[in-house]
PDB file of N, CA and C in Angstrom:
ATOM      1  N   UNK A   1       3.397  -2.297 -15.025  1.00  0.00           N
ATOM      2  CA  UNK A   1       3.917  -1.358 -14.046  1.00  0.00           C
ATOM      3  C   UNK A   1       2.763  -0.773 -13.243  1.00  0.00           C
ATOM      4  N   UNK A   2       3.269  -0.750 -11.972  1.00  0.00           N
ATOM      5  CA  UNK A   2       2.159  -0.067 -11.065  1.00  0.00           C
ATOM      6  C   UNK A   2       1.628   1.397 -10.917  1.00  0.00           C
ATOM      7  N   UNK A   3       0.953   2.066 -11.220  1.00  0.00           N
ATOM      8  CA  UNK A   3       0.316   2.992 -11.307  1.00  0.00           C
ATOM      9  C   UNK A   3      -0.612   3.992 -10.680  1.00  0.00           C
ATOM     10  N   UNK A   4      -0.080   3.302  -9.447  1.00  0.00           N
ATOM     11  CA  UNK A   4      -1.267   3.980  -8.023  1.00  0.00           C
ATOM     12  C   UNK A   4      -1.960   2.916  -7.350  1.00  0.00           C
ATOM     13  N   UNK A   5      -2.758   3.079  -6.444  1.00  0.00           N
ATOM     14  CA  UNK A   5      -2.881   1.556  -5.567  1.00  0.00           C
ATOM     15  C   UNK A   5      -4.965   2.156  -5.322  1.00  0.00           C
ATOM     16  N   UNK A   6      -5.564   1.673  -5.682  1.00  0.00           N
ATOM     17  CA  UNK A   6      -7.254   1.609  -5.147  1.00  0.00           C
ATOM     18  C   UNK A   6      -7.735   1.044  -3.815  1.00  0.00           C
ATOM     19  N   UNK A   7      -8.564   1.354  -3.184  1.00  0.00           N
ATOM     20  CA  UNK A   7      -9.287   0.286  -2.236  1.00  0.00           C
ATOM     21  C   UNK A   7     -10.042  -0.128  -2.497  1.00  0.00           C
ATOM     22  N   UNK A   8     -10.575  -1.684  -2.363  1.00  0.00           N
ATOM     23  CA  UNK A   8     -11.534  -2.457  -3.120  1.00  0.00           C
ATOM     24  C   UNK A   8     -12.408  -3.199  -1.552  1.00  0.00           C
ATOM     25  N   UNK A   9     -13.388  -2.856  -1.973  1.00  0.00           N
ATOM     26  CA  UNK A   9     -14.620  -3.609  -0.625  1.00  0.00           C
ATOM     27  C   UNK A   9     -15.430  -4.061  -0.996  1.00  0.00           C
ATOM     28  N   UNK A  10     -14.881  -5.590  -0.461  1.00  0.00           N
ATOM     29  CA  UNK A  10     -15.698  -7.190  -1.079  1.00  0.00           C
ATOM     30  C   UNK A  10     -16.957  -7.575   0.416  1.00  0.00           C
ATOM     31  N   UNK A  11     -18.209  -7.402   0.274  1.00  0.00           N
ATOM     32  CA  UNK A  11     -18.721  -7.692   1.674  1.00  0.00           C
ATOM     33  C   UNK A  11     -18.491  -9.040   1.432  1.00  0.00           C
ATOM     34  N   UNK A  12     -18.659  -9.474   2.248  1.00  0.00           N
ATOM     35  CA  UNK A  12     -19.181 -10.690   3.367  1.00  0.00           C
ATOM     36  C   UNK A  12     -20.194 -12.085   2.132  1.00  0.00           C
ATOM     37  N   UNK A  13     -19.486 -13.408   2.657  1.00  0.00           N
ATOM     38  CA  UNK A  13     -20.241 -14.260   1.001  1.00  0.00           C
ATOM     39  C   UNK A  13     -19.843 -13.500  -0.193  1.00  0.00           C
ATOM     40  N   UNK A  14     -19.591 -12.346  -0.768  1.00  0.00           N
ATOM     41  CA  UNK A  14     -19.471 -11.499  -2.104  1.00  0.00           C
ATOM     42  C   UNK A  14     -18.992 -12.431  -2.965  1.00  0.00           C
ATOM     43  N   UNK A  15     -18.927 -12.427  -3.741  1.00  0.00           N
ATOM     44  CA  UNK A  15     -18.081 -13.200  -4.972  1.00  0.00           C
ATOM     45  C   UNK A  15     -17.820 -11.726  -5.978  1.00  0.00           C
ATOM     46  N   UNK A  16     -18.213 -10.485  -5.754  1.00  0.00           N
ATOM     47  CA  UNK A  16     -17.458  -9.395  -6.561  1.00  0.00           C
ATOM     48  C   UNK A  16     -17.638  -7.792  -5.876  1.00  0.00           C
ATOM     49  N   UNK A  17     -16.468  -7.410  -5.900  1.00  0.00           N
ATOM     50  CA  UNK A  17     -16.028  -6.044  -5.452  1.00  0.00           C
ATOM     51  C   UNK A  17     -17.932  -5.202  -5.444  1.00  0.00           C
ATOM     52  N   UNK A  18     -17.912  -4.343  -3.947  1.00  0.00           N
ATOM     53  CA  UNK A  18     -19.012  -3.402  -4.064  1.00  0.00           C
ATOM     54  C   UNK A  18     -19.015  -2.113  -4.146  1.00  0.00           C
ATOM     55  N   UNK A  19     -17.568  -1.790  -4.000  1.00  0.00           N
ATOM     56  CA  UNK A  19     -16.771  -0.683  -4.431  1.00  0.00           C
ATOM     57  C   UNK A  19     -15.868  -0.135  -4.543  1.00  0.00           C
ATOM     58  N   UNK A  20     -14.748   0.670  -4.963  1.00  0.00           N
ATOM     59  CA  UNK A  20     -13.654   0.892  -5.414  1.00  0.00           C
ATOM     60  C   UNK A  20     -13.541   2.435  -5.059  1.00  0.00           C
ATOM     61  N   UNK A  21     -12.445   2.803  -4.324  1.00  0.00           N
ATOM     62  CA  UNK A  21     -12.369   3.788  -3.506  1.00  0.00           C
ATOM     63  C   UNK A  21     -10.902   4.240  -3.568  1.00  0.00           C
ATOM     64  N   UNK A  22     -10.794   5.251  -4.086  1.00  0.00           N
ATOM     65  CA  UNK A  22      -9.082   6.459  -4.389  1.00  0.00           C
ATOM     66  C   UNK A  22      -8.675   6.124  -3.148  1.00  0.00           C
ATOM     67  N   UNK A  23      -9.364   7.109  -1.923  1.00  0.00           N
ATOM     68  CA  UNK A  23      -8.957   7.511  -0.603  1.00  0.00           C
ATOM     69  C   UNK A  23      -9.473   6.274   0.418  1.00  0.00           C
ATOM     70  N   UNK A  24      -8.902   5.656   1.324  1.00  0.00           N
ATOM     71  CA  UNK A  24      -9.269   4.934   2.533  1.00  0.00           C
ATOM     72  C   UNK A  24     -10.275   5.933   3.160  1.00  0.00           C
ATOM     73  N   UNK A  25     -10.022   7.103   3.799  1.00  0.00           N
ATOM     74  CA  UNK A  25     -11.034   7.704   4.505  1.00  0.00           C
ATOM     75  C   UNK A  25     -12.745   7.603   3.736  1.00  0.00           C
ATOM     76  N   UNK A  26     -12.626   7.787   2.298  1.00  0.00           N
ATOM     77  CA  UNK A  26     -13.480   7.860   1.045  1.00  0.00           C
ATOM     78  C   UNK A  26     -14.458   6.552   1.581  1.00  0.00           C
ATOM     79  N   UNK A  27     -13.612   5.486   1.504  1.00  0.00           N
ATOM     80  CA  UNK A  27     -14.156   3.957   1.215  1.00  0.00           C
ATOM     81  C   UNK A  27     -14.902   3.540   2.921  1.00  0.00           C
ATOM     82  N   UNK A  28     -14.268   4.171   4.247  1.00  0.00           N
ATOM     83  CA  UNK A  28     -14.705   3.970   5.319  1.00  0.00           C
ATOM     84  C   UNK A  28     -15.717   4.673   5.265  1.00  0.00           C
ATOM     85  N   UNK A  29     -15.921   5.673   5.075  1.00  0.00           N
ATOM     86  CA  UNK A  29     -17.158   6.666   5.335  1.00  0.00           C
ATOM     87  C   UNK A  29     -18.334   5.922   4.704  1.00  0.00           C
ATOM     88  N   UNK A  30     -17.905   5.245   3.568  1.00  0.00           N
ATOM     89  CA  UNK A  30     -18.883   4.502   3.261  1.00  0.00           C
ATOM     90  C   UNK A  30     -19.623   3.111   3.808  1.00  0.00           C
ATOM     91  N   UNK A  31     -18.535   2.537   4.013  1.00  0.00           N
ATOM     92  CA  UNK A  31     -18.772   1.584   4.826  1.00  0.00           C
ATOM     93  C   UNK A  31     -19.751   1.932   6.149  1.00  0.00           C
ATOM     94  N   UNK A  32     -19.297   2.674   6.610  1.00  0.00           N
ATOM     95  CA  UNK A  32     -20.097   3.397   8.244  1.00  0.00           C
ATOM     96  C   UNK A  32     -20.965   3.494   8.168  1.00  0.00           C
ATOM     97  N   UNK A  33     -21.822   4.303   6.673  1.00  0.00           N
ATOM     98  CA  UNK A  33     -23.023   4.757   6.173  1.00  0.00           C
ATOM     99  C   UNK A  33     -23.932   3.702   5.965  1.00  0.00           C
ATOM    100  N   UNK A  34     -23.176   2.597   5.554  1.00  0.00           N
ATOM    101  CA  UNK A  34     -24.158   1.512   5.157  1.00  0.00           C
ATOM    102  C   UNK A  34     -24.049   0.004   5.680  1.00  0.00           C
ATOM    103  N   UNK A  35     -23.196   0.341   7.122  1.00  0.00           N
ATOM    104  CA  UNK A  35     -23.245  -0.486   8.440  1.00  0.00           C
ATOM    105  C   UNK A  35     -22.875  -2.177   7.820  1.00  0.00           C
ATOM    106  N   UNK A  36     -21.674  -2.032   6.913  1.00  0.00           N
ATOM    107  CA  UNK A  36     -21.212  -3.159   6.251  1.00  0.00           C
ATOM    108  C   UNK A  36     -20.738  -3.879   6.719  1.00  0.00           C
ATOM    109  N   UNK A  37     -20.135  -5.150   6.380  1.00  0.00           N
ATOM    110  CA  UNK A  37     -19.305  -6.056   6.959  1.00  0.00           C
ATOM    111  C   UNK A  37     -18.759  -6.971   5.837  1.00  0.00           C
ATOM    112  N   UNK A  38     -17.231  -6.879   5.862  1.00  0.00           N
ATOM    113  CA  UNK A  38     -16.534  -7.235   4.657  1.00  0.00           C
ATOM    114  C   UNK A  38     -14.768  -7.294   5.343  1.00  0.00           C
ATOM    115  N   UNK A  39     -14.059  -6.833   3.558  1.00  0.00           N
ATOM    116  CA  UNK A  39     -13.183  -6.631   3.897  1.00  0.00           C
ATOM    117  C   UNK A  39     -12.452  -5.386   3.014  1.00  0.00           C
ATOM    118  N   UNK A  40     -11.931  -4.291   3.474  1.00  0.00           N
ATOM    119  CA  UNK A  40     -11.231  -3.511   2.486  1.00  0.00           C
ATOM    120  C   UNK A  40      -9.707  -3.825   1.908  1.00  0.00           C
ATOM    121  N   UNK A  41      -9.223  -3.651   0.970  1.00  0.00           N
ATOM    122  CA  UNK A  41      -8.011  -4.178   0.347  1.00  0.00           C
ATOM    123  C   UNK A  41      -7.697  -3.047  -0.338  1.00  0.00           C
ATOM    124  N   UNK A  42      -5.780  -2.573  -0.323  1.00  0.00           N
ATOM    125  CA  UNK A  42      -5.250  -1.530  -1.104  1.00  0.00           C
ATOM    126  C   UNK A  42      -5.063  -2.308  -2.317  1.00  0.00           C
ATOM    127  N   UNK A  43      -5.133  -2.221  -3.277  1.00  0.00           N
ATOM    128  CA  UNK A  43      -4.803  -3.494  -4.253  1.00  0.00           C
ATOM    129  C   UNK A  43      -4.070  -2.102  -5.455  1.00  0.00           C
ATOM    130  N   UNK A  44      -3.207  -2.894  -6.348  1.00  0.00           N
ATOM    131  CA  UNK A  44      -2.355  -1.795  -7.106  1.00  0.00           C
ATOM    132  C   UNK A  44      -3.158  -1.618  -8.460  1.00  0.00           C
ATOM    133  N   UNK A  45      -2.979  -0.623  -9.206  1.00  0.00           N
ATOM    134  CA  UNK A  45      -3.685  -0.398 -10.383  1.00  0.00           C
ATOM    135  C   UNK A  45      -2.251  -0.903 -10.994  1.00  0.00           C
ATOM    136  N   UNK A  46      -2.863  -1.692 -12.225  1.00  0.00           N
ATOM    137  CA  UNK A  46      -2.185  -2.263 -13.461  1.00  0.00           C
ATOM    138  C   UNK A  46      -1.290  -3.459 -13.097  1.00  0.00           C
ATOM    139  N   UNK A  47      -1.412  -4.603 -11.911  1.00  0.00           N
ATOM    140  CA  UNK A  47      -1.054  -5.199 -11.714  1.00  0.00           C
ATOM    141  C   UNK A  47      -1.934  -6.037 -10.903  1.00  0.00           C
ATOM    142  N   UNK A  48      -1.684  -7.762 -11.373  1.00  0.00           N
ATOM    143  CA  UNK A  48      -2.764  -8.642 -10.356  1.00  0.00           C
ATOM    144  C   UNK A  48      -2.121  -9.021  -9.089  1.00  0.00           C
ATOM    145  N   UNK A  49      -2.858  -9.509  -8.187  1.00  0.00           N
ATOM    146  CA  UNK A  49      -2.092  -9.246  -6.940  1.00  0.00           C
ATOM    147  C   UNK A  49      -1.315 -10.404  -6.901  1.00  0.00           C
ATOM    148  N   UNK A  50      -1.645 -12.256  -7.908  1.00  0.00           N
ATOM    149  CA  UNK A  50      -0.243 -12.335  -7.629  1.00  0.00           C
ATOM    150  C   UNK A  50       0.967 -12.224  -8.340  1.00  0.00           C
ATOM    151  N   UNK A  51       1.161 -11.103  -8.910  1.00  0.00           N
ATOM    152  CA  UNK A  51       2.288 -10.759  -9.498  1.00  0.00           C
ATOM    153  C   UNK A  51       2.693  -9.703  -8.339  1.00  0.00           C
ATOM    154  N   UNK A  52       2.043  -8.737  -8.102  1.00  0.00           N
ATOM    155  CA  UNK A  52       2.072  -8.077  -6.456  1.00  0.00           C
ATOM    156  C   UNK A  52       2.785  -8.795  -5.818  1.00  0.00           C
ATOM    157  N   UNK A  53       2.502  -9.959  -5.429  1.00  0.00           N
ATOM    158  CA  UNK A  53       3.014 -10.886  -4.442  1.00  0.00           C
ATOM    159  C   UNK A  53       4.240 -11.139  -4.345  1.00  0.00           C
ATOM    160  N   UNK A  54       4.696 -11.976  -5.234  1.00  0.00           N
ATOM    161  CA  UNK A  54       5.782 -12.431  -5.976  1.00  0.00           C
ATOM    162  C   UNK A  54       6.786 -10.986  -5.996  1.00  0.00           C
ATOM    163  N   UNK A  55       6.450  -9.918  -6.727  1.00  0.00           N
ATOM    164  CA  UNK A  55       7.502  -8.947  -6.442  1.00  0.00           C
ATOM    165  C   UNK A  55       7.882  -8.486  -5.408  1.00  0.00           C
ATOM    166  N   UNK A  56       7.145  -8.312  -4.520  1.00  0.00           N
ATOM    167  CA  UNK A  56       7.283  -7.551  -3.169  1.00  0.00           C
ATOM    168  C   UNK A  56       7.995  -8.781  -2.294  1.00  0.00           C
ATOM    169  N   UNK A  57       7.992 -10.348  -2.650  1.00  0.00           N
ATOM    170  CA  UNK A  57       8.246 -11.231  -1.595  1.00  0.00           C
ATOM    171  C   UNK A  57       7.551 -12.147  -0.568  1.00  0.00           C
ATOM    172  N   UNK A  58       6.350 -11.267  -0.810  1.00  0.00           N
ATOM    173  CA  UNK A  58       5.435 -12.063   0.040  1.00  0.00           C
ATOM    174  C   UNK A  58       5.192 -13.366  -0.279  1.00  0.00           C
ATOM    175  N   UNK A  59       4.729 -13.314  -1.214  1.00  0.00           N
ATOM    176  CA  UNK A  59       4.612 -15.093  -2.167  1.00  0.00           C
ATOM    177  C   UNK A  59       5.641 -15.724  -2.737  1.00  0.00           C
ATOM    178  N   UNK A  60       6.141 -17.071  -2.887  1.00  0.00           N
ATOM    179  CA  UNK A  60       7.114 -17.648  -3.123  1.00  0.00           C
ATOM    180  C   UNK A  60       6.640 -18.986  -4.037  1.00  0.00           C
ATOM    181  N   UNK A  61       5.918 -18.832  -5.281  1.00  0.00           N
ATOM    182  CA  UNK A  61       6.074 -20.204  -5.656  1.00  0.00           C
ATOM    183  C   UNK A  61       6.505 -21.419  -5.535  1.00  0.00           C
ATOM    184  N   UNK A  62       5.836 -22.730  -5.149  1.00  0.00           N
ATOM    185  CA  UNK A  62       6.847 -23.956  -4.566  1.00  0.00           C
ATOM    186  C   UNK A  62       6.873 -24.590  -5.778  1.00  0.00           C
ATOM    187  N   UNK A  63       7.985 -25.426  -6.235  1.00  0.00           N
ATOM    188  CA  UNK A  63       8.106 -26.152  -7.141  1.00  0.00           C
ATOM    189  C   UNK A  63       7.260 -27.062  -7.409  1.00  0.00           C
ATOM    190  N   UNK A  64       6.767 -27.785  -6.390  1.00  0.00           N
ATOM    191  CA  UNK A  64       5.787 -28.908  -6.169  1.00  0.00           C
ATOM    192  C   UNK A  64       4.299 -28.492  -6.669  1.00  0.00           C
ATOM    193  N   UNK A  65       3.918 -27.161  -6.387  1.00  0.00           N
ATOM    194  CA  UNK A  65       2.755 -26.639  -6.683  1.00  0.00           C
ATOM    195  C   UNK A  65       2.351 -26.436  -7.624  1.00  0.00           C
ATOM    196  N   UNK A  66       1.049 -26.817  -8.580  1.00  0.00           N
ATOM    197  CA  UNK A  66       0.348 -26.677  -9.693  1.00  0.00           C
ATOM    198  C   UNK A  66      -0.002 -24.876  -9.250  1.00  0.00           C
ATOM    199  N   UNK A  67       0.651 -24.349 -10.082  1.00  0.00           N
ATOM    200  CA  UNK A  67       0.314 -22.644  -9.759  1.00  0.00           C
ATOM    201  C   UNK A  67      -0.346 -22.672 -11.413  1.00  0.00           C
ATOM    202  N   UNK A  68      -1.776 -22.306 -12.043  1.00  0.00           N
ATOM    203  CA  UNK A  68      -2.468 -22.753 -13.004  1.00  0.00           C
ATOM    204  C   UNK A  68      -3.452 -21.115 -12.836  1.00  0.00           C
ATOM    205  N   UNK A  69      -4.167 -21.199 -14.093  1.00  0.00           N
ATOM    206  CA  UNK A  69      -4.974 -19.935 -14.341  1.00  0.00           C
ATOM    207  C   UNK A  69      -5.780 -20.006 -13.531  1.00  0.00           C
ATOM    208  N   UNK A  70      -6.665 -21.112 -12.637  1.00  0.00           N
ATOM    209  CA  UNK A  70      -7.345 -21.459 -11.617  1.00  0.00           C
ATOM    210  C   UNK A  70      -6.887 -20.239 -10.220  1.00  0.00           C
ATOM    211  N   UNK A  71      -5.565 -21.215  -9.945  1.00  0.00           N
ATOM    212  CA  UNK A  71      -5.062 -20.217  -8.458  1.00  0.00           C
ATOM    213  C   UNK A  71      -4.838 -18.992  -8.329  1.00  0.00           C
ATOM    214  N   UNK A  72      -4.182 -18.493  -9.713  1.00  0.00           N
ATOM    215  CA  UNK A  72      -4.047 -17.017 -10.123  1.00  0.00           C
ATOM    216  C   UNK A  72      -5.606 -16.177  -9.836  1.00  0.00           C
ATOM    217  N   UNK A  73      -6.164 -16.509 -10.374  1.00  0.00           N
ATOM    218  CA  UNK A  73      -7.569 -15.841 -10.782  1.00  0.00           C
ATOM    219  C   UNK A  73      -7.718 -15.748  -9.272  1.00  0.00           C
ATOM    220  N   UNK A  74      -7.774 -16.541  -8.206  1.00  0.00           N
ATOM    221  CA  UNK A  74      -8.273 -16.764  -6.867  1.00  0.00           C
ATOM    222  C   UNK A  74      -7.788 -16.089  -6.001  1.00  0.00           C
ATOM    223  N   UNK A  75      -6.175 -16.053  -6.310  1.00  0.00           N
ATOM    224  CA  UNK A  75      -5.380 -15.377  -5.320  1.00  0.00           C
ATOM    225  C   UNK A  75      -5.459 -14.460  -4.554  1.00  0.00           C
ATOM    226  N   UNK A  76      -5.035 -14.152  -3.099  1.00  0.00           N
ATOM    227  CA  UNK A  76      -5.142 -12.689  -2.842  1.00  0.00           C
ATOM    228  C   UNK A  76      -4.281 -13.238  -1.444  1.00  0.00           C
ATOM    229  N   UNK A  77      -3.876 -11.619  -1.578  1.00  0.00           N
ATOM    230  CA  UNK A  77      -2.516 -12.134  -0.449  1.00  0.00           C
ATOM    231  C   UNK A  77      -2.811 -11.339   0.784  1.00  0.00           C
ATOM    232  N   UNK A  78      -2.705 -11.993   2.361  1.00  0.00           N
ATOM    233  CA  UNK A  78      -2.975 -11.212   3.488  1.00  0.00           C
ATOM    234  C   UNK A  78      -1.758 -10.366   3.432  1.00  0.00           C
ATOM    235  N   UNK A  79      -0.673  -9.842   2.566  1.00  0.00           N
ATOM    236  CA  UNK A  79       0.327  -9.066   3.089  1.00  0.00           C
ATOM    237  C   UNK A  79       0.121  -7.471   2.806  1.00  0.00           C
ATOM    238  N   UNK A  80      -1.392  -7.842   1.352  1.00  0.00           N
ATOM    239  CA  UNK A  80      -1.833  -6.571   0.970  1.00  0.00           C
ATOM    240  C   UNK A  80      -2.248  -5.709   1.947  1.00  0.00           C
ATOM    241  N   UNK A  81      -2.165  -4.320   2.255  1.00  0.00           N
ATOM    242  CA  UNK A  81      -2.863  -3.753   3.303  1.00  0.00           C
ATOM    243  C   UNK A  81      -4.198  -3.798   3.291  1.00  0.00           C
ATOM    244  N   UNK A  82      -5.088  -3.974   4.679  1.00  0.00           N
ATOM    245  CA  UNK A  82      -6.406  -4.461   4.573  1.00  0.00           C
ATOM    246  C   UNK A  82      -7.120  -4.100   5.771  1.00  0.00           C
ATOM    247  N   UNK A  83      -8.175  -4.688   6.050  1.00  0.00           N
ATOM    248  CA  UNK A  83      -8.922  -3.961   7.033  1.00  0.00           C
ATOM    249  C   UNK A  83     -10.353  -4.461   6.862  1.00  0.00           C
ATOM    250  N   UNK A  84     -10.558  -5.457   7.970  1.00  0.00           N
ATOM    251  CA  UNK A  84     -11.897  -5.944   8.313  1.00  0.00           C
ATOM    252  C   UNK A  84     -13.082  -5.644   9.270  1.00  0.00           C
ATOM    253  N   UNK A  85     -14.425  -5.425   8.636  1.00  0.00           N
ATOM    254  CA  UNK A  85     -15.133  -4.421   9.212  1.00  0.00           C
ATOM    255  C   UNK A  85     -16.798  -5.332   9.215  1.00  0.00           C
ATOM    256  N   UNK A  86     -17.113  -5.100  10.502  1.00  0.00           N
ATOM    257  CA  UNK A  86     -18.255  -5.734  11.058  1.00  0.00           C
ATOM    258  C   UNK A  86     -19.462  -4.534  11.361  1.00  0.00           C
ATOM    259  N   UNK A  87     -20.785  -4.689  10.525  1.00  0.00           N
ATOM    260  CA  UNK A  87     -21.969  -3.832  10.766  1.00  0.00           C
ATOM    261  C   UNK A  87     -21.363  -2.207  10.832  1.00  0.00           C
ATOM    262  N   UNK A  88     -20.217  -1.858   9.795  1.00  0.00           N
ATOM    263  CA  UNK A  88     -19.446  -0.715   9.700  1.00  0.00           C
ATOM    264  C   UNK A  88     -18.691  -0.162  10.142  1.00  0.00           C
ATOM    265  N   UNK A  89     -18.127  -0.829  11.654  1.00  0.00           N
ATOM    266  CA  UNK A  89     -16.958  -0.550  12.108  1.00  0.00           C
ATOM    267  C   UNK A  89     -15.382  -1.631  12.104  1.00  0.00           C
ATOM    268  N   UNK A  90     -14.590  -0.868  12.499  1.00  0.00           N
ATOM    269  CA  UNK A  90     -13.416  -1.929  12.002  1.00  0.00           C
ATOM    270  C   UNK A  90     -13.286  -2.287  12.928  1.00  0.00           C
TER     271      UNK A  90
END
């Protein structure tokens, strides 16, 4: 069950989150400060996003598709709210 929603900011090449932010205003200010370029994501506490997916509708499993611990782990859905930001502005 979902439990409140975080913002997570992956820069640019990243392969892991550079920070995790309650408030959007919180997570921009930071960004600004340190003239980033990435992407921010609301992502939900206590749920992976594609189970996120799948509930809300956005994602639709195809029958045909190998959906495997691989794609899961990878996943991330453009329906999450988000926000892409170049040398700290959006």
């Amino acid at each position: 069950m979902t439990t409140g929603s975080v913002w997570v900011f992956v820069g640019e090449r990243a392969g892991f989150p550079a920070g995790v932010f309650a408030e959007l205003e919180e997570a921009e200010a930071w960004i600004r400060t340190h003239a980033l370029s990435g992407v921010l994501t609301l992502y939900p506490v206590g749920e992976g996003a594609y189970d996120w997916a799948i509930r809300t509708g956005a994602f639709t499993p195809k029958p045909d598709k190998v959906i495997d611990a691989g794609f899961i782990s990878r996943f991330s859905s453009g329906s999450m709210p988000h926000f892409h930001y170049e040398d700290g502005e959006k």
